[in-house]
Each structure stands twice: as structure tokens, then as C-alpha cells.
PDB file of N, CA and C in Angstrom:
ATOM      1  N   UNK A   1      88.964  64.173 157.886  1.00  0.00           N
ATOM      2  CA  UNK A   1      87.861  64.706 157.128  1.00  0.00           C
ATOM      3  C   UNK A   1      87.616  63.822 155.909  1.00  0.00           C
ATOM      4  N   UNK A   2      86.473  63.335 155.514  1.00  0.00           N
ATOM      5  CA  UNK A   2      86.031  62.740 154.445  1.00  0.00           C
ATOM      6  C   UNK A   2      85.130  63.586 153.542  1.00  0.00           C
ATOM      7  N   UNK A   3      85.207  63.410 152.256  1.00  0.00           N
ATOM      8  CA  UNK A   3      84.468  64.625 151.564  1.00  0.00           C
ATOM      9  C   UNK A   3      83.218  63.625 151.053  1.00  0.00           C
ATOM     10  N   UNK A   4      81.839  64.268 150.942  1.00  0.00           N
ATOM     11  CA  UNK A   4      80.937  63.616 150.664  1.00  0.00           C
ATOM     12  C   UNK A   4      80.946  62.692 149.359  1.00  0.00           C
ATOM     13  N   UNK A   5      80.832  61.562 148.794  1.00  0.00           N
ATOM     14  CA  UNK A   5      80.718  61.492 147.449  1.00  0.00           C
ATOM     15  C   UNK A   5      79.425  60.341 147.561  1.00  0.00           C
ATOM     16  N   UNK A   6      78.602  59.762 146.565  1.00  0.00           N
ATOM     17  CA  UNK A   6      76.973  59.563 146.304  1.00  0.00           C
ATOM     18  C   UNK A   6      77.590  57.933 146.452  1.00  0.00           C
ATOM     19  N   UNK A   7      77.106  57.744 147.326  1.00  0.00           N
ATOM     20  CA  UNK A   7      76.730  56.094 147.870  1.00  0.00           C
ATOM     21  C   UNK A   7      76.764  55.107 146.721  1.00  0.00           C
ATOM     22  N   UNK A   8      77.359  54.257 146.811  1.00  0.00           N
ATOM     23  CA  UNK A   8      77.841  53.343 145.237  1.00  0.00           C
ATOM     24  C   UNK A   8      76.310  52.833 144.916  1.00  0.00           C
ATOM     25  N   UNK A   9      75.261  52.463 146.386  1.00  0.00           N
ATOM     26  CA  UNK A   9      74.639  51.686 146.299  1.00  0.00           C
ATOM     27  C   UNK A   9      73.457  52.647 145.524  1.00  0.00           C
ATOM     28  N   UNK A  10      73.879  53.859 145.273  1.00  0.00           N
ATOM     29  CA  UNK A  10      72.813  54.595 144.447  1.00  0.00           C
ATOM     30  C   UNK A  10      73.215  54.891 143.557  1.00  0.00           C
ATOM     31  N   UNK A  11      73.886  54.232 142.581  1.00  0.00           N
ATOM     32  CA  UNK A  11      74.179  54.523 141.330  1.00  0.00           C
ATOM     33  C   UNK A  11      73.928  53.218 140.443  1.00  0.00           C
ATOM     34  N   UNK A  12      73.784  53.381 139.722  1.00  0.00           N
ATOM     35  CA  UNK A  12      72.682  52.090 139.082  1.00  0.00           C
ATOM     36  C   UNK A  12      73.899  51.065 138.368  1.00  0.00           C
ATOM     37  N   UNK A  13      73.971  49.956 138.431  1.00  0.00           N
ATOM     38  CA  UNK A  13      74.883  49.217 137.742  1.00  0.00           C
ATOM     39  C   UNK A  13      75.916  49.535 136.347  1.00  0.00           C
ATOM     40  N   UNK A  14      75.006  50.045 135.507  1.00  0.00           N
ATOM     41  CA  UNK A  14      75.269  50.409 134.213  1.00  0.00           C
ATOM     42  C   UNK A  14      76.073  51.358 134.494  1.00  0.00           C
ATOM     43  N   UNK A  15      75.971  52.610 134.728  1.00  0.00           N
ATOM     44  CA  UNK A  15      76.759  53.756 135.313  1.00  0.00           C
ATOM     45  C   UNK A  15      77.660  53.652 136.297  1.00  0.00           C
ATOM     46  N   UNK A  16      78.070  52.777 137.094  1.00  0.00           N
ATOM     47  CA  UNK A  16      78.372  52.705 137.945  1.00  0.00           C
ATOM     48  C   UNK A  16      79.976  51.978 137.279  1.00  0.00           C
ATOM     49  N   UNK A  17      80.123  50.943 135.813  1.00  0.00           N
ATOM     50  CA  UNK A  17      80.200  50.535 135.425  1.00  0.00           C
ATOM     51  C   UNK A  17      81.478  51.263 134.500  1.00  0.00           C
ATOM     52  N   UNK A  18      80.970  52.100 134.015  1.00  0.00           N
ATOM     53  CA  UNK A  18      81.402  53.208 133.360  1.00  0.00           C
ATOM     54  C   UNK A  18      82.339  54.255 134.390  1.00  0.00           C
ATOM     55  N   UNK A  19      81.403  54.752 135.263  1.00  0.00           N
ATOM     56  CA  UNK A  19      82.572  55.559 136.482  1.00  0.00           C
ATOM     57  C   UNK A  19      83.828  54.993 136.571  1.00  0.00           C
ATOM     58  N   UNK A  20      83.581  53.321 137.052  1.00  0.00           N
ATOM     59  CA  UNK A  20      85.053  52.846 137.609  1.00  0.00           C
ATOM     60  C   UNK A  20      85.469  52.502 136.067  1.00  0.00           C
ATOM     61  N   UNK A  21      85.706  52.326 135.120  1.00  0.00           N
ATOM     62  CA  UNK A  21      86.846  52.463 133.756  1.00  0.00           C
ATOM     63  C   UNK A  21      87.204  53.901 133.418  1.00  0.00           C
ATOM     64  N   UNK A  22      86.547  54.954 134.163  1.00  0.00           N
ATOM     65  CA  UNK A  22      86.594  55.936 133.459  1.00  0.00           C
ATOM     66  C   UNK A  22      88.074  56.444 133.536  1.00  0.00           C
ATOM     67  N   UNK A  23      89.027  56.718 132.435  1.00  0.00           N
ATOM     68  CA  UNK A  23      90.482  56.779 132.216  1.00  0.00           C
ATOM     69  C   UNK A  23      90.807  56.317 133.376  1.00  0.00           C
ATOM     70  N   UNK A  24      90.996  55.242 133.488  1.00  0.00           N
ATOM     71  CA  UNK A  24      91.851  54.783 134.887  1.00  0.00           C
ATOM     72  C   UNK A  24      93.232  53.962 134.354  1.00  0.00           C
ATOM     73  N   UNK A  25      93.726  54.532 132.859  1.00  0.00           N
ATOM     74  CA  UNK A  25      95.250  54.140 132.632  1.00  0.00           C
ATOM     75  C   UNK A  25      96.105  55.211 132.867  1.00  0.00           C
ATOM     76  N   UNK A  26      94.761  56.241 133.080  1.00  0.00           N
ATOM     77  CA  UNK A  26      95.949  57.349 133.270  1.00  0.00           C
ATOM     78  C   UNK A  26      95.815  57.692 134.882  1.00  0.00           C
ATOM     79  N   UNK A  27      95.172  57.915 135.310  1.00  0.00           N
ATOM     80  CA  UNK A  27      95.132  57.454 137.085  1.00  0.00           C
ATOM     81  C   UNK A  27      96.225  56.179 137.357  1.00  0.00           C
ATOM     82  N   UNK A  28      96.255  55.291 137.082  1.00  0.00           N
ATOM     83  CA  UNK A  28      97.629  54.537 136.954  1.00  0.00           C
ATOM     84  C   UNK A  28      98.751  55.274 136.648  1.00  0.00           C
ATOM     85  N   UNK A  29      98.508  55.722 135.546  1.00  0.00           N
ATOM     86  CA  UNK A  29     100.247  56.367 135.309  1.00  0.00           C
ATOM     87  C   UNK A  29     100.286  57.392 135.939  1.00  0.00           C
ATOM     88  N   UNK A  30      99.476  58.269 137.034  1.00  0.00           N
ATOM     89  CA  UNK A  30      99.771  59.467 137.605  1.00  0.00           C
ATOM     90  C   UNK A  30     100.559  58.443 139.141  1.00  0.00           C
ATOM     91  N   UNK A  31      99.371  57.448 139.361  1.00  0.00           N
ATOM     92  CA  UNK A  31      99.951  56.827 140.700  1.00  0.00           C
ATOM     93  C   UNK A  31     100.833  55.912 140.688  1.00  0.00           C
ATOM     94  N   UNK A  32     101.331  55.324 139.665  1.00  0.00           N
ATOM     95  CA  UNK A  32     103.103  54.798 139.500  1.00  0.00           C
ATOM     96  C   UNK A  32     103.946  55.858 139.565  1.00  0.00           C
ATOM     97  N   UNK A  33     104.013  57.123 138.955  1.00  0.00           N
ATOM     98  CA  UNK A  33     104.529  58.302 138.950  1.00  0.00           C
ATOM     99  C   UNK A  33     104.766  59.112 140.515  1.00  0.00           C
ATOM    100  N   UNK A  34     104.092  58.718 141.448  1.00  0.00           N
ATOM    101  CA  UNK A  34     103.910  59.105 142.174  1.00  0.00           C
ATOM    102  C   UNK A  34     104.597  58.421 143.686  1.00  0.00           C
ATOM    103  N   UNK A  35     104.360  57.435 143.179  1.00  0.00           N
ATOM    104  CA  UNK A  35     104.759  55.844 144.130  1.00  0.00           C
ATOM    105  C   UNK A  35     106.223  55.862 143.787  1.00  0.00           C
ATOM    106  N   UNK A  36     106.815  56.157 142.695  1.00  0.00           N
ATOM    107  CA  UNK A  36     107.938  55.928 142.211  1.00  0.00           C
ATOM    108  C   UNK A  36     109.303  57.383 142.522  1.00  0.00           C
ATOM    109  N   UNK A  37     108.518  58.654 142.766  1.00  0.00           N
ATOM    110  CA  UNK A  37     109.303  59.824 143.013  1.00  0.00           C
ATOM    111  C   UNK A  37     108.456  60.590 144.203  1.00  0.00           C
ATOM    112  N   UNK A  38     110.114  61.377 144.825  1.00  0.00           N
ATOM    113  CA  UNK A  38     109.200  61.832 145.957  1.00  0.00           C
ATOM    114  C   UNK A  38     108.930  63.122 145.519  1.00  0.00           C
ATOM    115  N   UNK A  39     108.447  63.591 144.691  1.00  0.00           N
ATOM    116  CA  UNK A  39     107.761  64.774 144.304  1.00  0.00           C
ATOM    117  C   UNK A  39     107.445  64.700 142.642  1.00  0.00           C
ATOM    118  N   UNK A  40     106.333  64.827 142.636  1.00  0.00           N
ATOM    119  CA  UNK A  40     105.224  64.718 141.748  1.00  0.00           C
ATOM    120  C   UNK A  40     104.497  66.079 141.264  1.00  0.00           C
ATOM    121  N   UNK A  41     104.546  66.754 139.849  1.00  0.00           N
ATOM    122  CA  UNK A  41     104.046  68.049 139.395  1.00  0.00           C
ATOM    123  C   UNK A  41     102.846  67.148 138.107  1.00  0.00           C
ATOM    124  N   UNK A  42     101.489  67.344 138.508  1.00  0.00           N
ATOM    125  CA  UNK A  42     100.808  66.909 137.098  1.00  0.00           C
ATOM    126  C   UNK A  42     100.287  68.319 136.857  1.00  0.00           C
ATOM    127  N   UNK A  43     100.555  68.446 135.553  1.00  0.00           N
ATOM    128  CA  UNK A  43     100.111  69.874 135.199  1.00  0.00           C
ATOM    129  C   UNK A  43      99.416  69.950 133.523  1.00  0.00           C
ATOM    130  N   UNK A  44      99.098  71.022 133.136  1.00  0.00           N
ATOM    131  CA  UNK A  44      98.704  71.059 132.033  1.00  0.00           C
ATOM    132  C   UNK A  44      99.401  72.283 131.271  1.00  0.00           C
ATOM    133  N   UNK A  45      99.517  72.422 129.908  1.00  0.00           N
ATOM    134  CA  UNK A  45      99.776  73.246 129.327  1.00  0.00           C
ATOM    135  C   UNK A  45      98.767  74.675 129.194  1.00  0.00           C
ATOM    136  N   UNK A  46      99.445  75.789 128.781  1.00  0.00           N
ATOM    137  CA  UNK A  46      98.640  77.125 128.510  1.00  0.00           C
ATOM    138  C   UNK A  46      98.461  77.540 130.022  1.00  0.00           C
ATOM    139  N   UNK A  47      98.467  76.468 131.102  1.00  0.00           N
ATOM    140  CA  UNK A  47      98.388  77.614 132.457  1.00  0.00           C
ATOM    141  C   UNK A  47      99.288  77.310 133.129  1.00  0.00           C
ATOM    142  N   UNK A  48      98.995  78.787 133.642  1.00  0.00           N
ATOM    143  CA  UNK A  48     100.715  79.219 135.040  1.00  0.00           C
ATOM    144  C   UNK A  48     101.344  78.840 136.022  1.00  0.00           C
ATOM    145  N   UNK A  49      99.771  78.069 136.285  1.00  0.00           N
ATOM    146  CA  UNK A  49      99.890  77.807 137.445  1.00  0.00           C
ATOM    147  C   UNK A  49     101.416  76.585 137.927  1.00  0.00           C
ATOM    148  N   UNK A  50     100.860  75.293 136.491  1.00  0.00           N
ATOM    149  CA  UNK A  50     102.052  74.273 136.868  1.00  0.00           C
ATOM    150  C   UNK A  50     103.562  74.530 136.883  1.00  0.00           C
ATOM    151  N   UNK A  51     103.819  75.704 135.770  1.00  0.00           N
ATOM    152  CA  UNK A  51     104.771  76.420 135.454  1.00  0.00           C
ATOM    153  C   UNK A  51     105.276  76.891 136.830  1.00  0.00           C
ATOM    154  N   UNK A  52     104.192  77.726 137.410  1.00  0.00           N
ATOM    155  CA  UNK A  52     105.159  78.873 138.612  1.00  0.00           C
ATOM    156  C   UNK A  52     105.812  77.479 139.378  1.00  0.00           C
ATOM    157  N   UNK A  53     104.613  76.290 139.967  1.00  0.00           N
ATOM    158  CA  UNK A  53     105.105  75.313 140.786  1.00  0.00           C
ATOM    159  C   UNK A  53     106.448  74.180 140.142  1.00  0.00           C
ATOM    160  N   UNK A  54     106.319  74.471 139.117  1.00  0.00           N
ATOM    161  CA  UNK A  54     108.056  73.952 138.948  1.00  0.00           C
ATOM    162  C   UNK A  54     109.246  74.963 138.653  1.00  0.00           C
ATOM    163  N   UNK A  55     108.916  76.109 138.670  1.00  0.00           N
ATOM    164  CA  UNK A  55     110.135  77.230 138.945  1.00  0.00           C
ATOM    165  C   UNK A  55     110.629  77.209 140.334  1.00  0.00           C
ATOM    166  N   UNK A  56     109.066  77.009 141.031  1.00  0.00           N
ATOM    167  CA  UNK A  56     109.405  76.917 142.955  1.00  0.00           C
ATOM    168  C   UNK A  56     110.364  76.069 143.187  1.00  0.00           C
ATOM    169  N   UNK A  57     109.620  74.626 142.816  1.00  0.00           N
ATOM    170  CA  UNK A  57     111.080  73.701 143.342  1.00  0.00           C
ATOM    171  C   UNK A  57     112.176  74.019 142.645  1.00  0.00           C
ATOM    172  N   UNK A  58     112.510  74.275 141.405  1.00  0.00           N
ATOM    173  CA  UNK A  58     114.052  74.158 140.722  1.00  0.00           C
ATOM    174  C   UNK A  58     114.848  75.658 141.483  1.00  0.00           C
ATOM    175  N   UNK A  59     114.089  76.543 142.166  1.00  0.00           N
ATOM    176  CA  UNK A  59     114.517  77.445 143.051  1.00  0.00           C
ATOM    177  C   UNK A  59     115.239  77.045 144.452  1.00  0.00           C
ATOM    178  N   UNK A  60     114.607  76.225 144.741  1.00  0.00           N
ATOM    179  CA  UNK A  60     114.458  75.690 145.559  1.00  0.00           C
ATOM    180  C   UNK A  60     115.318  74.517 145.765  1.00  0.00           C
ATOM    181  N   UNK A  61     115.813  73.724 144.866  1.00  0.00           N
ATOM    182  CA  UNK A  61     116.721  73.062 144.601  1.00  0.00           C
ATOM    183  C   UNK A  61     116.007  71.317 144.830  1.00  0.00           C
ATOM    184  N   UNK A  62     114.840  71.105 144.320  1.00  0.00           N
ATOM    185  CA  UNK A  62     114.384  70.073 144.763  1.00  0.00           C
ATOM    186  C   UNK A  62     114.068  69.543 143.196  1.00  0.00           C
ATOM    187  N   UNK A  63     114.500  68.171 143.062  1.00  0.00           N
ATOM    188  CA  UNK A  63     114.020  67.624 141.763  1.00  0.00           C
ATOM    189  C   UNK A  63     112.525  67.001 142.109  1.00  0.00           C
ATOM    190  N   UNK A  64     112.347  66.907 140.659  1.00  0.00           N
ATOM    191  CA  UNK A  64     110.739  66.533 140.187  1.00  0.00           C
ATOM    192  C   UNK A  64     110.206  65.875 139.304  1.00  0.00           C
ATOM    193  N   UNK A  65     109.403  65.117 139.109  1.00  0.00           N
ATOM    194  CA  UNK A  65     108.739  64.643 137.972  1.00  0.00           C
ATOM    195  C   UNK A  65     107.530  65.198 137.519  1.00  0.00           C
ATOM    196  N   UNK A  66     107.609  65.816 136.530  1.00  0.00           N
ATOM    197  CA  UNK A  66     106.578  66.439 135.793  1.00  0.00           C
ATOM    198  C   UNK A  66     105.329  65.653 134.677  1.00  0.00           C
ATOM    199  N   UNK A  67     104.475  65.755 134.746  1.00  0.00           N
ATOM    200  CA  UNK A  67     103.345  64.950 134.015  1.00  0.00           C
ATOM    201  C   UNK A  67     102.668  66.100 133.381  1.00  0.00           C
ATOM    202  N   UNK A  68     102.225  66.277 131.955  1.00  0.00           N
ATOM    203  CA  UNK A  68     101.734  67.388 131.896  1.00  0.00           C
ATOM    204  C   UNK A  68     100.582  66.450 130.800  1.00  0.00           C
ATOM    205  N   UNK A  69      99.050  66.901 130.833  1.00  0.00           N
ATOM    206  CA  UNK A  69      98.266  66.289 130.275  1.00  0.00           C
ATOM    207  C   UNK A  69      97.270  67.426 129.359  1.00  0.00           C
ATOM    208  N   UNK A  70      97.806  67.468 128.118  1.00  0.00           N
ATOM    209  CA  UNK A  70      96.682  68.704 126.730  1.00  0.00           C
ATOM    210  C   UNK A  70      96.924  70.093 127.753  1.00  0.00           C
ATOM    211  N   UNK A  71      95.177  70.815 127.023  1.00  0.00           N
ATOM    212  CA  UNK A  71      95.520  72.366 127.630  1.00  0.00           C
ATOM    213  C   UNK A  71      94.117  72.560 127.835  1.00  0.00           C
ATOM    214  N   UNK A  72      93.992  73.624 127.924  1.00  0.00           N
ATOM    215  CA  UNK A  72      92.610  74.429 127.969  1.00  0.00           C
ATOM    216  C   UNK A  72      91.725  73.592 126.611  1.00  0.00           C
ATOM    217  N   UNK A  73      92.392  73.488 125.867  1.00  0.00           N
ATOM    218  CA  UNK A  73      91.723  72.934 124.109  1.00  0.00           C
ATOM    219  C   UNK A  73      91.658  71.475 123.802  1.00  0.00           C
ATOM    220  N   UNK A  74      92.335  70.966 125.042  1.00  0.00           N
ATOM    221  CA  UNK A  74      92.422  69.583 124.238  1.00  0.00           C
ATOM    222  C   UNK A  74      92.447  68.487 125.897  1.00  0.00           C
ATOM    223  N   UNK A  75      92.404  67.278 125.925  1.00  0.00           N
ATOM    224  CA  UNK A  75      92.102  66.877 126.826  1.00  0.00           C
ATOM    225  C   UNK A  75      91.765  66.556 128.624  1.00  0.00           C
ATOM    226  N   UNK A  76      90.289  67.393 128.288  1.00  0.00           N
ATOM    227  CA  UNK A  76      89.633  67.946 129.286  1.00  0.00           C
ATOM    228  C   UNK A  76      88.698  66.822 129.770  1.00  0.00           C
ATOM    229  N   UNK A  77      88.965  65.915 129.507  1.00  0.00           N
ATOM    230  CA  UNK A  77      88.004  64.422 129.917  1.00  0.00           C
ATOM    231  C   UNK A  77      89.140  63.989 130.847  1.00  0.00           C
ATOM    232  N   UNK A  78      90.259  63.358 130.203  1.00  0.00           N
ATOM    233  CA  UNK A  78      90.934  62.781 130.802  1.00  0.00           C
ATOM    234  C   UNK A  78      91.816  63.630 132.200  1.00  0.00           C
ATOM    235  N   UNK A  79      92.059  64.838 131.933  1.00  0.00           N
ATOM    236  CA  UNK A  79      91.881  65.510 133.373  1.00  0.00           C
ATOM    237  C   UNK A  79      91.222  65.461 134.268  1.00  0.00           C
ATOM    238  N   UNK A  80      89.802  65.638 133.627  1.00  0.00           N
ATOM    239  CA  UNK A  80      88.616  65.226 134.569  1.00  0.00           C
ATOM    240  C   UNK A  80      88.706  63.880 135.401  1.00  0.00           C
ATOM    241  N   UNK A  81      88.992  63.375 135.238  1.00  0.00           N
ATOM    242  CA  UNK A  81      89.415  61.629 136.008  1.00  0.00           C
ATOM    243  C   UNK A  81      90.217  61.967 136.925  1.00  0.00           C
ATOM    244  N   UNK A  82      91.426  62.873 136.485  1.00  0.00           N
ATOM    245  CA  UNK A  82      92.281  63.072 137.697  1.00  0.00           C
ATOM    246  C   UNK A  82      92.015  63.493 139.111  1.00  0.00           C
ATOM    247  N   UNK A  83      90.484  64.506 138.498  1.00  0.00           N
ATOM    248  CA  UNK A  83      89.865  65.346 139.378  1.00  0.00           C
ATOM    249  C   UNK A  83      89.334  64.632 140.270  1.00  0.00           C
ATOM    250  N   UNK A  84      88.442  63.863 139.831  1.00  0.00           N
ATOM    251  CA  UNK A  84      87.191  62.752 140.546  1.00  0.00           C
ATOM    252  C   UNK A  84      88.533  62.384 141.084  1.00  0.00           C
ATOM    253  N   UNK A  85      89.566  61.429 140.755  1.00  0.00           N
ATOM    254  CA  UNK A  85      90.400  60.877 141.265  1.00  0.00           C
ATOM    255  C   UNK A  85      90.912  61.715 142.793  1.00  0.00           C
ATOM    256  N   UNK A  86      91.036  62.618 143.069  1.00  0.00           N
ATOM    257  CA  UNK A  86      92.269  63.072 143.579  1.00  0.00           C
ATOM    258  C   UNK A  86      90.542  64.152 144.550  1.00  0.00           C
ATOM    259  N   UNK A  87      90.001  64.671 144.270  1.00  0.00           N
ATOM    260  CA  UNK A  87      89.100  65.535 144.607  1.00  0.00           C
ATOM    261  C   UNK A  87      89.656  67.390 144.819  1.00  0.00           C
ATOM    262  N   UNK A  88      91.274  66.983 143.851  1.00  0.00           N
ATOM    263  CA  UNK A  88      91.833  68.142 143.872  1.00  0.00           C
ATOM    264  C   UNK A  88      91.403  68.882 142.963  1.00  0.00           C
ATOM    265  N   UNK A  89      90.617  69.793 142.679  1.00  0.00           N
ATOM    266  CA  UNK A  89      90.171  70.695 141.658  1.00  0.00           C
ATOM    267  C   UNK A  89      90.466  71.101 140.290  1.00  0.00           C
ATOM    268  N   UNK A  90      91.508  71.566 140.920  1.00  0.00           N
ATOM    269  CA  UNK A  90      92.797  72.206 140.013  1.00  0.00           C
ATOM    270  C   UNK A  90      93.935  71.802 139.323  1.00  0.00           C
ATOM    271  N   UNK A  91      95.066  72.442 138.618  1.00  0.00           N
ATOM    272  CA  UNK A  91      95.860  72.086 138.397  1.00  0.00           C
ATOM    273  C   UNK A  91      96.972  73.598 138.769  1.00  0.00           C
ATOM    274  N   UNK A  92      98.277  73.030 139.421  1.00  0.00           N
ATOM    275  CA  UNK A  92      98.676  71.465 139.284  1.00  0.00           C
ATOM    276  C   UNK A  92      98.151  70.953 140.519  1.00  0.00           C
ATOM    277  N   UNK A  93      98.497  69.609 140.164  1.00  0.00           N
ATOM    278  CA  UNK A  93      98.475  68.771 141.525  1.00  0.00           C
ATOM    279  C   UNK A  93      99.677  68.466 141.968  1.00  0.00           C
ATOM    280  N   UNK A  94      99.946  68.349 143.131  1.00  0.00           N
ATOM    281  CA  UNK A  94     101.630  68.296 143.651  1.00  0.00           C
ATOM    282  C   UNK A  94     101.423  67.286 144.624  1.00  0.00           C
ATOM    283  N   UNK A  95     102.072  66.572 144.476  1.00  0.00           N
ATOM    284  CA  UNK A  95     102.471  65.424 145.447  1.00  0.00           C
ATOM    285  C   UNK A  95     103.689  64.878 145.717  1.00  0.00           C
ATOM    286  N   UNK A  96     103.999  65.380 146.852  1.00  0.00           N
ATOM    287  CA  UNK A  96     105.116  64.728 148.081  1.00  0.00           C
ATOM    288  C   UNK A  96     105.166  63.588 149.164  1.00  0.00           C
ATOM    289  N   UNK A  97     105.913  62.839 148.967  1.00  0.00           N
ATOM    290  CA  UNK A  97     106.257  61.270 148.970  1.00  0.00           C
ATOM    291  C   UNK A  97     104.812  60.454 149.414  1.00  0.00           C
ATOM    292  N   UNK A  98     104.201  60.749 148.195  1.00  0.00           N
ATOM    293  CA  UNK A  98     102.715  60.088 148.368  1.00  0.00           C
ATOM    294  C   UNK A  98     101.363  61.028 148.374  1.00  0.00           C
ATOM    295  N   UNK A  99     101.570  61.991 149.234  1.00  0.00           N
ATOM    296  CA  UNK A  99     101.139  62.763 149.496  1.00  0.00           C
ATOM    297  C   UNK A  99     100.367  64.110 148.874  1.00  0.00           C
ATOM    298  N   UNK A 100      98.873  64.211 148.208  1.00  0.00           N
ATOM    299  CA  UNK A 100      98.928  65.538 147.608  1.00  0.00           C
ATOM    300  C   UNK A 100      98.845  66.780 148.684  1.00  0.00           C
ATOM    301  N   UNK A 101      99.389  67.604 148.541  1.00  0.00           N
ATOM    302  CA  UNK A 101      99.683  68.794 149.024  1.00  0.00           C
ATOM    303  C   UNK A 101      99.178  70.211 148.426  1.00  0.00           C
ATOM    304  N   UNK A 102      98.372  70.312 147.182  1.00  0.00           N
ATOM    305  CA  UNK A 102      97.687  71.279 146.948  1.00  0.00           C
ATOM    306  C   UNK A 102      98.404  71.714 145.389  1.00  0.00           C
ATOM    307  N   UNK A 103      98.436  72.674 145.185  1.00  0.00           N
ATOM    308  CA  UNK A 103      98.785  73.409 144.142  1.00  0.00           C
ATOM    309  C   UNK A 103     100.106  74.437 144.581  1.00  0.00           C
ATOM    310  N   UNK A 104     100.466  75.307 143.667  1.00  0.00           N
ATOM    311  CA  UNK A 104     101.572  76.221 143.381  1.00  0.00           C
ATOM    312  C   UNK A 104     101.613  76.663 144.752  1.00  0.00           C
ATOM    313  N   UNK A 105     100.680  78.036 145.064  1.00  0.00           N
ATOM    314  CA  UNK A 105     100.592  78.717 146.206  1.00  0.00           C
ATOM    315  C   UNK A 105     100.774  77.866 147.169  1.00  0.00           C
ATOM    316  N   UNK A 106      99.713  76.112 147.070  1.00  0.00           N
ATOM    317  CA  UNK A 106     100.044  75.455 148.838  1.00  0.00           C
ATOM    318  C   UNK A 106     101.814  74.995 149.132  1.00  0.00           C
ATOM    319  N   UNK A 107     102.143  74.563 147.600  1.00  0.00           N
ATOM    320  CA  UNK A 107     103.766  74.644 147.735  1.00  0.00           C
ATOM    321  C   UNK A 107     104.312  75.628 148.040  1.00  0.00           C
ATOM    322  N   UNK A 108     104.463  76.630 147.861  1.00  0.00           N
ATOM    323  CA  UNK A 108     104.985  77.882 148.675  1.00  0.00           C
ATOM    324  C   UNK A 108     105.174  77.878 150.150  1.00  0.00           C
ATOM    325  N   UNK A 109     103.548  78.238 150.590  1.00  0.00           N
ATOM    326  CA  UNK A 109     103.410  78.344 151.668  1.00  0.00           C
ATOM    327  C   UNK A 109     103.999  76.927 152.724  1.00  0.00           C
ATOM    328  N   UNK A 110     104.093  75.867 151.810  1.00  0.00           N
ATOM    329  CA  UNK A 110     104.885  74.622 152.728  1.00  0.00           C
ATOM    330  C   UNK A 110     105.947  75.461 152.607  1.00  0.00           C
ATOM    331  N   UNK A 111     106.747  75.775 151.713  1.00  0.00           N
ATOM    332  CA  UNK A 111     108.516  76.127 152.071  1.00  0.00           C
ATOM    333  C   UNK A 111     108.576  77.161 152.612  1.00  0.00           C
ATOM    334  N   UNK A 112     107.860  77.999 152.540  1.00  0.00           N
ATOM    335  CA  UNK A 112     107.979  79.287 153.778  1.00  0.00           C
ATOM    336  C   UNK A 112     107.892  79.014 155.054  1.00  0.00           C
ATOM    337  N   UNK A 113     106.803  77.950 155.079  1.00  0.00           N
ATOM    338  CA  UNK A 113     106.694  77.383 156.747  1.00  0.00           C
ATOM    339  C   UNK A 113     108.300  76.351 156.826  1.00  0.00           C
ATOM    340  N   UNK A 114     108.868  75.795 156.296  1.00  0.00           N
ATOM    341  CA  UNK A 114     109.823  75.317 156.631  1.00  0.00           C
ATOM    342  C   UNK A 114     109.378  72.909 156.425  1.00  0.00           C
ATOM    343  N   UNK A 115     108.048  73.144 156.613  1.00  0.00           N
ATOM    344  CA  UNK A 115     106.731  72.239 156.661  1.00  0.00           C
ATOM    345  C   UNK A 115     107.759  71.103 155.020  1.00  0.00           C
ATOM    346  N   UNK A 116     107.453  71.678 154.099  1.00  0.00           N
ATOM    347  CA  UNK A 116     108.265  70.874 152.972  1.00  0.00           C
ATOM    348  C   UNK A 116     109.465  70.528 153.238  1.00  0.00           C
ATOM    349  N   UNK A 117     110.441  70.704 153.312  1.00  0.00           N
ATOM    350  CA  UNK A 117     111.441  69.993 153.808  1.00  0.00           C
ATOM    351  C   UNK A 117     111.249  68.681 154.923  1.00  0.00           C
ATOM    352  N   UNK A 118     110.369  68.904 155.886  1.00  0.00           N
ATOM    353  CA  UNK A 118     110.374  67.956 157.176  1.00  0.00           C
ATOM    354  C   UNK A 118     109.215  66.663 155.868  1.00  0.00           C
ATOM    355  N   UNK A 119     108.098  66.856 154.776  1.00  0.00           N
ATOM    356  CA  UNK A 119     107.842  66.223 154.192  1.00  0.00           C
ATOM    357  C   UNK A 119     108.453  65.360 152.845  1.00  0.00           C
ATOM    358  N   UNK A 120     109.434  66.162 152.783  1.00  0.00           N
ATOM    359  CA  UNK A 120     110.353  65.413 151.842  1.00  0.00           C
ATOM    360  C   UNK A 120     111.792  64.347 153.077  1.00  0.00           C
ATOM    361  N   UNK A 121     111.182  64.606 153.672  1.00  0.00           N
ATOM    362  CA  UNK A 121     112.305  64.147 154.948  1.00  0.00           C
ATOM    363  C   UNK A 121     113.608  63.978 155.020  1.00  0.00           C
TER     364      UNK A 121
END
């Protein structure tokens, strides 16, 4: 499945220009972070969500690298990059050995299915 995104060739030079710099040191440091451990938590402060998904693994007995970027109040741009980046919505983002895999709940439902383990291999 490929998700739609607007044809490069219709975006006008100038803008186009701007898209590709847009925080891409921190898109780097999410994907060295990522390349470098086989499980990956980028999360943000003030919500639950990244929180519940690193109680899961330390339950779970699986180590992690955690990235956590501002909150609700404070850097909401540079999240935004992650977003465009990744076309994952939300936070957190979880990624296994390369791999994003969804948020809190989709981590769950991998270890209930048994599915996370055979991806951490």
C-alpha cells in the first residue's frame, strides 16, 4: 500500500525547497536512533500514550530507546516533521528493528499475538 502524497512535480520550486530542509536534523536523529537499536519509543511529554508504551516493554522485559520531543506547549513544528516523515499520526511512534509498528495499543496487540517477539527475532 502506498499512501497518496502531491506529486513533487506540483509543488513549485521555492516550496518545494523548504519541505525537503524542513527539521530534517531531527528526522536524522530519530533514524540513527533507530538504525542503531532494535526498539525505538519517540514520544512526547504531558501524554500517556508514550508512557503506557514504555511501561509495556519494561513489563515485558524488552529494552528501549526512548526519544522524547517538548509537549502539547512547546515543540509542535518539529514533531510535525516526524509526522510528514513517518505518515504516523500520532505519538508514540514505535519502531522495531527498523520497522514502525504503530503506537501503544499496536504494541500490545503485537505481544498478545505473540507477532513481537518473532519481530524482535
Amino acid at each position: 500500500m502506498t499512501r497518496p502524497l502531491l506529486d513533487q512535480a506540483r509543488i513549485h520550486p521555492a516550496a518545494l525547497a523548504q519541505i525537503s530542509t524542513y527539521h530534517t536534523h531531527l528526522i536524522a536523529e530519530v533514524e540513527a536512533a533507530v538504525a542503531a537499536n532494535k526498539v525505538v519509543v519517540v514520544g512526547m511529554g504531558l501524554n500517556p500514550f508514550p508512557a503506557k508504551a514504555r511501561k509495556i516493554l519494561e513489563r515485558n522485559g524488552t529494552p528501549y530507546t526512548y526519544l522524547s520531543y517538548g509537549n502539547y506547549f512547546s515543540s509542535w513544528r518539529p514533531r510535525l516533521a516526524l509526522k510528514l516523515w513517518s505518515g504516523w499520526s500520532t505519538f508514540p511512534m514505535i519502531f522495531v528493528n527498523g520497522t514502525l509498528i504503530g503506537g501503544a495499543t499496536d504494541l500490545q496487540k503485537l505481544i498478545d499475538s505473540g507477532e513481537f517477539a518473532r519481530l524482535l527475532g
